[in-house]
PDB file of N, CA and C in Angstrom:
ATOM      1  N   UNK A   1      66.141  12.904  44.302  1.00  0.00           N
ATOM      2  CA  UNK A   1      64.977  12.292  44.914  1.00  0.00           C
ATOM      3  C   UNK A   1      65.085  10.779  44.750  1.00  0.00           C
ATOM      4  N   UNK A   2      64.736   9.984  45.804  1.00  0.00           N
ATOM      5  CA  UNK A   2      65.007   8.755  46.021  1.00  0.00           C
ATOM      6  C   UNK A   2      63.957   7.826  45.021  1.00  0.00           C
ATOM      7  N   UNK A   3      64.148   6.509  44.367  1.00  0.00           N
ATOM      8  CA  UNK A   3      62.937   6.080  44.131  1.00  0.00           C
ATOM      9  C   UNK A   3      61.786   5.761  45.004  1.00  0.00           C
ATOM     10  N   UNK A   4      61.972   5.330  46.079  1.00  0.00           N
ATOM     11  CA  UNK A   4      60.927   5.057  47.033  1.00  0.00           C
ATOM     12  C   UNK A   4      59.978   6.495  47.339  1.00  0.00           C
ATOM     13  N   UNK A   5      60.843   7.598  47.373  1.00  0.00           N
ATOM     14  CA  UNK A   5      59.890   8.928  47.982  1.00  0.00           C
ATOM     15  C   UNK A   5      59.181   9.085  46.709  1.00  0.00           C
ATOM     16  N   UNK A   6      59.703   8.906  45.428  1.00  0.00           N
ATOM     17  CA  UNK A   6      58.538   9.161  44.352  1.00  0.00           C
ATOM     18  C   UNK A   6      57.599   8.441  44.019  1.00  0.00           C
ATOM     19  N   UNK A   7      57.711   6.915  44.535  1.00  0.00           N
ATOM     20  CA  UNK A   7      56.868   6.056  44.385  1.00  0.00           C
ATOM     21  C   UNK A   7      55.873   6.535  45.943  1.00  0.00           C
ATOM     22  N   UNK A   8      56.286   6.603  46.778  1.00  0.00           N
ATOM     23  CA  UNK A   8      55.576   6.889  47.662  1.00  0.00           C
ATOM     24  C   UNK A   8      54.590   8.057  47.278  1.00  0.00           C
ATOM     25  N   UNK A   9      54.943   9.028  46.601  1.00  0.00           N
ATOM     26  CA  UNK A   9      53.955  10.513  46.459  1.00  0.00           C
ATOM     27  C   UNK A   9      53.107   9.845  45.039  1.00  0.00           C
ATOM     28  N   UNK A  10      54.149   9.417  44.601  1.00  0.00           N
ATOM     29  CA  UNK A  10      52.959   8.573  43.336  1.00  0.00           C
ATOM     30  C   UNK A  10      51.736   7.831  43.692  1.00  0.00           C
ATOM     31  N   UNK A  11      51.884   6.949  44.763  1.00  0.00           N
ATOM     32  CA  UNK A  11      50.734   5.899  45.843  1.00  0.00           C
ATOM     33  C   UNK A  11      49.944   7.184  46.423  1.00  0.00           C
ATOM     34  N   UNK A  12      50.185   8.109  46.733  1.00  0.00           N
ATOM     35  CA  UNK A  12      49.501   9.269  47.480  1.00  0.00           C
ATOM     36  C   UNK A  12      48.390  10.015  46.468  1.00  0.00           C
ATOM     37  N   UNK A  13      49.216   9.965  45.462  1.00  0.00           N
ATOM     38  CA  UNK A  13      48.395  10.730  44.807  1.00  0.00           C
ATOM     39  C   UNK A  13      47.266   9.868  44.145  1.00  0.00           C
ATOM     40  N   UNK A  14      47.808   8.727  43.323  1.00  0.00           N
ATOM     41  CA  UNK A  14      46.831   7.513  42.971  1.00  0.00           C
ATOM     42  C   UNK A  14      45.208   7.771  44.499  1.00  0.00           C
ATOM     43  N   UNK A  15      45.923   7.439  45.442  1.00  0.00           N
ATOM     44  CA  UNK A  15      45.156   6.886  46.340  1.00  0.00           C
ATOM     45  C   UNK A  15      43.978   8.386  46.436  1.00  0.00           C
ATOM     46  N   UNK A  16      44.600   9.539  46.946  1.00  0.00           N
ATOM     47  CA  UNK A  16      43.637  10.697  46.799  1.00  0.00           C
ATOM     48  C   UNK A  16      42.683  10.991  45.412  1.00  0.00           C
ATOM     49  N   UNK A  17      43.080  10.502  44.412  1.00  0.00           N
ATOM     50  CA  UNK A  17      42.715  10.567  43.068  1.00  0.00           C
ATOM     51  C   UNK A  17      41.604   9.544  43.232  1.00  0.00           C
ATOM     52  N   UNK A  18      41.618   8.352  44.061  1.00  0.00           N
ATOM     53  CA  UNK A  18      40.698   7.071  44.441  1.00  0.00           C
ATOM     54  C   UNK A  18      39.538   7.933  45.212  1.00  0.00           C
ATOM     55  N   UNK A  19      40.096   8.355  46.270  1.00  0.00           N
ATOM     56  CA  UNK A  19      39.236   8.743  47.000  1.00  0.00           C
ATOM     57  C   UNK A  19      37.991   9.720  46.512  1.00  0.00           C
ATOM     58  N   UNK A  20      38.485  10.576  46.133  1.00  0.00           N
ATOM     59  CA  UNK A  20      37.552  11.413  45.015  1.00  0.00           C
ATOM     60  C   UNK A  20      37.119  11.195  44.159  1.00  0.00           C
ATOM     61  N   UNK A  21      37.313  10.219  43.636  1.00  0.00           N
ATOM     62  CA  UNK A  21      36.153   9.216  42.348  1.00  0.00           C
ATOM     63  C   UNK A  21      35.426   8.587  43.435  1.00  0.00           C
ATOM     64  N   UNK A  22      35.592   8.029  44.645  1.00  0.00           N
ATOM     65  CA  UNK A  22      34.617   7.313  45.343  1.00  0.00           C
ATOM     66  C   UNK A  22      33.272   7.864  45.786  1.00  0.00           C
ATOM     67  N   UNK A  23      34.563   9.566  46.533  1.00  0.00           N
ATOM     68  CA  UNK A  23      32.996  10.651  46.759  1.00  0.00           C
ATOM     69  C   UNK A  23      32.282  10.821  45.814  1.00  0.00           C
ATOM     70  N   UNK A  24      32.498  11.384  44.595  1.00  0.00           N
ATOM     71  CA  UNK A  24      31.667  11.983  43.568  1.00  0.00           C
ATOM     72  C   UNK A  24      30.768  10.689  43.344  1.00  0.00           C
ATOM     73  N   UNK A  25      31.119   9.774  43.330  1.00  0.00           N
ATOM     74  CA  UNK A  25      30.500   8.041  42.721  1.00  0.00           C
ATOM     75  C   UNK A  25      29.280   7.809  43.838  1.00  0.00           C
ATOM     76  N   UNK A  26      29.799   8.229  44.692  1.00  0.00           N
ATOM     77  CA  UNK A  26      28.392   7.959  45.941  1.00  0.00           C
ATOM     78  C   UNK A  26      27.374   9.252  46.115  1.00  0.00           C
ATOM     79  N   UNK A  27      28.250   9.975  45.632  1.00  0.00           N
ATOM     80  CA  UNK A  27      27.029  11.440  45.676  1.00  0.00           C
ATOM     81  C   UNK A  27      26.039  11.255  44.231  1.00  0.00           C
ATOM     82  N   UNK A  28      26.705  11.071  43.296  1.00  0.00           N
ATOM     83  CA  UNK A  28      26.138  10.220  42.003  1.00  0.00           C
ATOM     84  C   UNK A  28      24.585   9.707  41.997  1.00  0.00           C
ATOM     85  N   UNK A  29      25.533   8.270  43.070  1.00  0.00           N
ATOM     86  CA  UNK A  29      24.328   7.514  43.312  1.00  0.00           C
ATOM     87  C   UNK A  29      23.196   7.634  44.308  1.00  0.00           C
ATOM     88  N   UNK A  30      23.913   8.257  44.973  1.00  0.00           N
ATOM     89  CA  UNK A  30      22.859   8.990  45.625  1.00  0.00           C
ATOM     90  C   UNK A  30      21.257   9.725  44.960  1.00  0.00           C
ATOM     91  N   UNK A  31      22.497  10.763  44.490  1.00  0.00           N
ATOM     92  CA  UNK A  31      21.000  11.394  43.298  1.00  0.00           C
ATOM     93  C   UNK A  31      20.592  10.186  42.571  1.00  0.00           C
ATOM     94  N   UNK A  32      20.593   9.568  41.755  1.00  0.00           N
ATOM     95  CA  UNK A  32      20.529   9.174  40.948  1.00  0.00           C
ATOM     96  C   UNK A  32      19.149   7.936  41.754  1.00  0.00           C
ATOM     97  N   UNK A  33      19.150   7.521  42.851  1.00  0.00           N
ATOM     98  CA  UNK A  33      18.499   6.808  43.342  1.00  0.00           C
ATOM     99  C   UNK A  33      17.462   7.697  44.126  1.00  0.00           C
ATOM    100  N   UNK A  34      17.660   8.982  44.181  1.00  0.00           N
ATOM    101  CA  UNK A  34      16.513   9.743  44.793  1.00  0.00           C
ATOM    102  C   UNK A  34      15.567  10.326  43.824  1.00  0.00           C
ATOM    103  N   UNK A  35      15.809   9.860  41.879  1.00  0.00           N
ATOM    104  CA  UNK A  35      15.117  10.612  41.314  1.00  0.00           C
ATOM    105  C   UNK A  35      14.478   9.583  40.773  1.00  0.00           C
ATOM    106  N   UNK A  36      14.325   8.147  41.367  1.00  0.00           N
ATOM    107  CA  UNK A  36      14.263   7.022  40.975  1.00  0.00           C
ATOM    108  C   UNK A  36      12.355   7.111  40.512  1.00  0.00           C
ATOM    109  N   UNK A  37      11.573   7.832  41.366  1.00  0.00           N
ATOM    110  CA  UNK A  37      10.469   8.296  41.553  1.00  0.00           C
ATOM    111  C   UNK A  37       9.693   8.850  40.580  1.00  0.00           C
ATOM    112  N   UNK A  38      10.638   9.801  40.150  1.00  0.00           N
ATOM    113  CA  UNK A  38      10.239  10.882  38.973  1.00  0.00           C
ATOM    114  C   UNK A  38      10.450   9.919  37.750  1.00  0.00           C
ATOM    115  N   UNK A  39      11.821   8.991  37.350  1.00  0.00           N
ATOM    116  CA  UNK A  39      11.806   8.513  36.482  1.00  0.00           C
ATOM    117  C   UNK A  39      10.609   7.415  35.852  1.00  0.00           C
ATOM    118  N   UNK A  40      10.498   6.414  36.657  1.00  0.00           N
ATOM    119  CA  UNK A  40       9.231   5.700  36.834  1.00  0.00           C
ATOM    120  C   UNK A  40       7.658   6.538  36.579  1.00  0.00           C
ATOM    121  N   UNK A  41       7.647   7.890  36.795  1.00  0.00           N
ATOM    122  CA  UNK A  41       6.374   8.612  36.402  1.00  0.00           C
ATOM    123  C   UNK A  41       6.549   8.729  35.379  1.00  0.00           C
ATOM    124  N   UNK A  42       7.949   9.446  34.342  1.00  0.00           N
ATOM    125  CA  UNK A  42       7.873   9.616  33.621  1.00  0.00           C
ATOM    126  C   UNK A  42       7.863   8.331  32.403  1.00  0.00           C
ATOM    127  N   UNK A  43       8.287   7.656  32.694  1.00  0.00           N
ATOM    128  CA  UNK A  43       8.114   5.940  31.846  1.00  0.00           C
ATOM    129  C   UNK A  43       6.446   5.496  31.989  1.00  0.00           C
ATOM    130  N   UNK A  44       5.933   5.636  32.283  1.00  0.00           N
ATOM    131  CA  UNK A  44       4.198   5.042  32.982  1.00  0.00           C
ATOM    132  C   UNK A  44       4.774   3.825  33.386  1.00  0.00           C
ATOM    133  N   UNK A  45       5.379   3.913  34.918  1.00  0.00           N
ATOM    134  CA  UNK A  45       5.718   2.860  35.371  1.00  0.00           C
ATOM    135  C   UNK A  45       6.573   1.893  35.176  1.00  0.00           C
ATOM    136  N   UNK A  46       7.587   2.166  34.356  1.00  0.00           N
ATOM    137  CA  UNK A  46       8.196   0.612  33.706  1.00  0.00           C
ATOM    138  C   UNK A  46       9.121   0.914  33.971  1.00  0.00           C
ATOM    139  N   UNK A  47      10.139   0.053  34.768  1.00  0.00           N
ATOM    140  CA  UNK A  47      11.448   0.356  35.101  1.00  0.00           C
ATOM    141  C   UNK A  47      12.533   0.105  34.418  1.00  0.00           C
ATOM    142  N   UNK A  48      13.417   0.777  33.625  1.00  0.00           N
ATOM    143  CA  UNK A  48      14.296   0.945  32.635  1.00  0.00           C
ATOM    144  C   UNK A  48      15.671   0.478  33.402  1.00  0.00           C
ATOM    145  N   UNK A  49      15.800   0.991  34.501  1.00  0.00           N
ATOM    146  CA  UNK A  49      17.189   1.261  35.287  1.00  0.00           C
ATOM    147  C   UNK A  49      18.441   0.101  35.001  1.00  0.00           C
ATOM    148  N   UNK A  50      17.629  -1.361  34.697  1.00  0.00           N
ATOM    149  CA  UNK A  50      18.290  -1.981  34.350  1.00  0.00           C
ATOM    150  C   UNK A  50      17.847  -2.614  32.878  1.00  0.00           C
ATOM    151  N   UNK A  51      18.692  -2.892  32.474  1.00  0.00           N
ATOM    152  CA  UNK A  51      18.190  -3.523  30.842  1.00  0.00           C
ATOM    153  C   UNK A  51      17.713  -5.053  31.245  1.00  0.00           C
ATOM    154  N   UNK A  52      17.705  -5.515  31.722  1.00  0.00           N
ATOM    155  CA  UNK A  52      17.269  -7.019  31.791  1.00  0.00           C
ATOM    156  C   UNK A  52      15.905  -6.896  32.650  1.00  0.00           C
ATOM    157  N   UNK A  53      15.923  -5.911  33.291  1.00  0.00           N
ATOM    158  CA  UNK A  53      14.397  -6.078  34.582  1.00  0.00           C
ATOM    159  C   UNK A  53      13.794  -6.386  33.581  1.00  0.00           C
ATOM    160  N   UNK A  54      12.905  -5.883  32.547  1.00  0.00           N
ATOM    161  CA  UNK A  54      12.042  -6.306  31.941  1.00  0.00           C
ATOM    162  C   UNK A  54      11.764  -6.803  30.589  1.00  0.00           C
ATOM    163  N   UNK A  55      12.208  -7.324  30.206  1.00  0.00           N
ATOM    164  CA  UNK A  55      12.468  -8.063  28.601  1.00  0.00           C
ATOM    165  C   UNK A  55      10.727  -7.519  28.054  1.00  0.00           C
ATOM    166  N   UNK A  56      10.143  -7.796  28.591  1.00  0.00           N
ATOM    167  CA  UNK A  56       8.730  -8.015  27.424  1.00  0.00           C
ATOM    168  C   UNK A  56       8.393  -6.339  26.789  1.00  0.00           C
ATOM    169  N   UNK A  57       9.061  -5.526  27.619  1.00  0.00           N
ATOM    170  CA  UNK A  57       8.652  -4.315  28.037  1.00  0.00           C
ATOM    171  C   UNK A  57       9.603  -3.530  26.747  1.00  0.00           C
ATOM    172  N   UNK A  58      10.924  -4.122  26.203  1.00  0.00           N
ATOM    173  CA  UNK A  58      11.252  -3.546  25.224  1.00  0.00           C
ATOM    174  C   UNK A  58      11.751  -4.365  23.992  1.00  0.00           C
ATOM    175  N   UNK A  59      11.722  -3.485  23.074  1.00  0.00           N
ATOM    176  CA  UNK A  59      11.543  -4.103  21.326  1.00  0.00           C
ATOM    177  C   UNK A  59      12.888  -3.507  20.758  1.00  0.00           C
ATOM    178  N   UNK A  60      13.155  -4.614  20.009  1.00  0.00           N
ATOM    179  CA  UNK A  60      14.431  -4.588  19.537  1.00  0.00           C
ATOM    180  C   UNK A  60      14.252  -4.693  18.033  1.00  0.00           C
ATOM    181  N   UNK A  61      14.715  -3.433  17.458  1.00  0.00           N
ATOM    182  CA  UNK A  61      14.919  -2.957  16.165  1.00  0.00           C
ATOM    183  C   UNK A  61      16.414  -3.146  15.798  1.00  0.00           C
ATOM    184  N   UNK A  62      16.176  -3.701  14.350  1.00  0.00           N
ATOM    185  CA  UNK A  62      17.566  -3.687  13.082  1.00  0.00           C
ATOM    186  C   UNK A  62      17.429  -2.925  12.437  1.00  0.00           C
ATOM    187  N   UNK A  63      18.314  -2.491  12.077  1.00  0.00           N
ATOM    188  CA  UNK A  63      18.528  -1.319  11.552  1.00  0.00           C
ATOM    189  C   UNK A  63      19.783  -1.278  10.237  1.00  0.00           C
ATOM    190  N   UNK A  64      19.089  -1.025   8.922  1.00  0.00           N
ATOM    191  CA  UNK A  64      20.679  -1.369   8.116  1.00  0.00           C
ATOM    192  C   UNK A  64      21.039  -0.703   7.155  1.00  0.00           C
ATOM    193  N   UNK A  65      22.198  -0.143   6.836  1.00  0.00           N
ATOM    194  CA  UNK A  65      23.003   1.316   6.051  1.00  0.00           C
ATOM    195  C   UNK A  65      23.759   0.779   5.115  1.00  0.00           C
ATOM    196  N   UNK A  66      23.172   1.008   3.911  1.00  0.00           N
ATOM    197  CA  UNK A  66      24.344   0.783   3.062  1.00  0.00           C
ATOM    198  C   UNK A  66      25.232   2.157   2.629  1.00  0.00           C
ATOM    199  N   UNK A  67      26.026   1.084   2.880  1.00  0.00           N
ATOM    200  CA  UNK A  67      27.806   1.985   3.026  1.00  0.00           C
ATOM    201  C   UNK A  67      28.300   2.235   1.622  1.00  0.00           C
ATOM    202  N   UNK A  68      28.317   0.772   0.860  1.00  0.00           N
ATOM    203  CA  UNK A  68      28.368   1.503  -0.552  1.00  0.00           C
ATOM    204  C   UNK A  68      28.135   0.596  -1.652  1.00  0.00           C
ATOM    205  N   UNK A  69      28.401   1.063  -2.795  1.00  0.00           N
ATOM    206  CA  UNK A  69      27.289  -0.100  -3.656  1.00  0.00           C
ATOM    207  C   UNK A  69      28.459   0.151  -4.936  1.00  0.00           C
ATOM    208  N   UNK A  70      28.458  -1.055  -5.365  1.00  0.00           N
ATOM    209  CA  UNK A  70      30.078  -1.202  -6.138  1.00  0.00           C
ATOM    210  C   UNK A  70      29.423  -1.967  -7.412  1.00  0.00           C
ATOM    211  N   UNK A  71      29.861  -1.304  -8.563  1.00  0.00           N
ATOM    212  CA  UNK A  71      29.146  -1.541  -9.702  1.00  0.00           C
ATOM    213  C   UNK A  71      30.028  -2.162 -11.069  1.00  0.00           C
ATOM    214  N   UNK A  72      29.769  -3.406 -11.443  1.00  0.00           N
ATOM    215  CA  UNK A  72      30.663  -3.918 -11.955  1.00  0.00           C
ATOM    216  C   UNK A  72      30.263  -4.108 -13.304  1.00  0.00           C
ATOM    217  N   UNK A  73      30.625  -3.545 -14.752  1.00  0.00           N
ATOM    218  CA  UNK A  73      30.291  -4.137 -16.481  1.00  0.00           C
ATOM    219  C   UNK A  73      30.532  -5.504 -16.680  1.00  0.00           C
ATOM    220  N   UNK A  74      30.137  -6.299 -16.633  1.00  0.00           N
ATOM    221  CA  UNK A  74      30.541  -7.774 -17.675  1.00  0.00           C
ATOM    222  C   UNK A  74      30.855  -7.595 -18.973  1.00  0.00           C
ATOM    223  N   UNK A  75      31.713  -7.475 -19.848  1.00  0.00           N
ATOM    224  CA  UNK A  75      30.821  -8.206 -21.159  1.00  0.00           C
ATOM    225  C   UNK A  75      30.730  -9.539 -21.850  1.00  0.00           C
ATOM    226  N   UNK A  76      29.887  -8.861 -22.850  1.00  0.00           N
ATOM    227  CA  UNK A  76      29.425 -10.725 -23.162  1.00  0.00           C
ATOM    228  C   UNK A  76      30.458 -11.188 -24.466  1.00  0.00           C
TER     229      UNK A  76
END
């Protein structure tokens, strides 16, 4: 088998492999923008969809774990 015919079925397949992430990606968004409705009811109105739409609307918690605690004798 030539290099070009395998590079060629290689580009084929890449490209069909493209294509079908594109469908599924638009059927996706599709739903995903038709349930846009329901989501917003279920929030009381506040639109999440993007993190920046609304700054005032969410609160930002720290949060902190101690991992480990290392214990050292002096003496005097």
């Amino acid at each position: 088998m030539s290099q070009s015919k395998a590079s060629k079925e290689i580009v084929e397949k890449r490209r069909k492999l493209m294509d079908d992430f594109k469908n599924l990606r638009s059927k996706r968004l599709e739903e995903f923008n038709a349930k846009k409705k329901c989501r917003l009811e279920l929030r009381d109105g506040i639109d999440t969809d993007e993190l920046d739409a609304e700054s005032e609307n969410l609160e930002e918690e720290v949060v902190e774990f101690l991992i480990k605690e290392d214990v050292t004798v002096l003496e005097d």
